[in-house]
C-alpha atoms as a PDB file:
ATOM      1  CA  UNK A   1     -13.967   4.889 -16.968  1.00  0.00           C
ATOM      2  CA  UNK A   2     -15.160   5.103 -13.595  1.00  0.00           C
ATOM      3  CA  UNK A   3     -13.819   5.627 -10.068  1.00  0.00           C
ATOM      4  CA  UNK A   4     -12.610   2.978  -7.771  1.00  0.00           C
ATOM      5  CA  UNK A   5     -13.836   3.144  -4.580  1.00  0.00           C
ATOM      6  CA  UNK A   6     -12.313   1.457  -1.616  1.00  0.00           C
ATOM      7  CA  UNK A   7     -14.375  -1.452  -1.901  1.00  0.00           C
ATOM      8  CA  UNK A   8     -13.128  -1.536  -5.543  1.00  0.00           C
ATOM      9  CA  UNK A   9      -9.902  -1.852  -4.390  1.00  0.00           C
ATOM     10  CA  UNK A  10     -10.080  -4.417  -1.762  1.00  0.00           C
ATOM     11  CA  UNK A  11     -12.199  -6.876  -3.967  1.00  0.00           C
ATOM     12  CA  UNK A  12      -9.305  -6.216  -6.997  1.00  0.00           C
ATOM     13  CA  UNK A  13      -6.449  -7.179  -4.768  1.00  0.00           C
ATOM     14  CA  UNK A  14      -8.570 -10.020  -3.283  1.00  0.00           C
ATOM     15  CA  UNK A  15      -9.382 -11.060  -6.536  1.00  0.00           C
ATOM     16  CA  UNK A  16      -5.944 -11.075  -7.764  1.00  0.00           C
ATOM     17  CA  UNK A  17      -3.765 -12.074  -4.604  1.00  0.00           C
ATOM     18  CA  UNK A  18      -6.101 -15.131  -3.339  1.00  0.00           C
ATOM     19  CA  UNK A  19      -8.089 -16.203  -5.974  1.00  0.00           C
ATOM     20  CA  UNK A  20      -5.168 -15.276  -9.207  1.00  0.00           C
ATOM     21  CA  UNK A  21      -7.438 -13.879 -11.414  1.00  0.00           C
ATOM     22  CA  UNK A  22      -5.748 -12.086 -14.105  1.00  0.00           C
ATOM     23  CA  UNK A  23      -5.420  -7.991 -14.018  1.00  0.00           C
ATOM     24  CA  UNK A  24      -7.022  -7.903 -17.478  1.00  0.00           C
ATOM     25  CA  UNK A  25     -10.209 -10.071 -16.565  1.00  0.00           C
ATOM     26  CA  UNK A  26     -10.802  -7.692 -13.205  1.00  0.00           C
ATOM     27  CA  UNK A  27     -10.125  -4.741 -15.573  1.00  0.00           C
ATOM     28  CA  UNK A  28     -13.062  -5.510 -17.551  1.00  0.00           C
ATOM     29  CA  UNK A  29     -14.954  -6.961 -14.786  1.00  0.00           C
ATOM     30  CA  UNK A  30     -15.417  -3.523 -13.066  1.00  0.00           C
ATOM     31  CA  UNK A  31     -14.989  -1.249 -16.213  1.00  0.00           C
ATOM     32  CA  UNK A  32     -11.654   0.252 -15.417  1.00  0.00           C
ATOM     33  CA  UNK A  33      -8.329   0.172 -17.012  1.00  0.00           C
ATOM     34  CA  UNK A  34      -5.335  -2.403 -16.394  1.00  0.00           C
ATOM     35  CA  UNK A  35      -3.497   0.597 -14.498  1.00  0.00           C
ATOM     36  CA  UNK A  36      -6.366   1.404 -12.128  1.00  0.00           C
ATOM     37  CA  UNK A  37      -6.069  -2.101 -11.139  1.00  0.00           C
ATOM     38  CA  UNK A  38      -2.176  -2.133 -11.005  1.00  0.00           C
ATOM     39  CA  UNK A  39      -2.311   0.523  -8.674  1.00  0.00           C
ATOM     40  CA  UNK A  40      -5.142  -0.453  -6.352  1.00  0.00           C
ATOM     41  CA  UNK A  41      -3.312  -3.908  -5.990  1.00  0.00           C
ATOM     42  CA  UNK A  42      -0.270  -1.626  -5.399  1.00  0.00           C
ATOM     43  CA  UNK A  43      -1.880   0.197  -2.960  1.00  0.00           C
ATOM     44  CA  UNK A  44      -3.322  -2.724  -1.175  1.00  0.00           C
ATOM     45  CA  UNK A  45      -0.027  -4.385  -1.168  1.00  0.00           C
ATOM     46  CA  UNK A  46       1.467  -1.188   0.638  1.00  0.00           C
ATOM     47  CA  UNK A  47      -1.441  -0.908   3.103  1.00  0.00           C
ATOM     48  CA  UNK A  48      -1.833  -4.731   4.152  1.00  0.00           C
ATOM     49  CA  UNK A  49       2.101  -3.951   5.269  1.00  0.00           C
END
């Protein structure tokens, strides 16, 4: 698995927040796993506050 960087994270949440792709398809878009991209989103949520 590799590392998400912030620009990982950013693209995830922008992925899944405004254009609803599914946690599962990003997963596998950027070779991570589900969690990684739960908690990015979660993380994005939290800093976007």
């Amino acid at each position: 698995m590799k590392k998400m960087t912030d620009k990982h994270k950013i693209m995830a949440w922008l992925l899944n927040k405004q254009f609803n792709y599914p946690v599962v398809a990003i997963a596998q878009l950027m070779q991570v796993s589900k969690n990684n991209i739960y908690e990015a989103i979660k993380e994005m949520n939290f800093e976007c506050e």
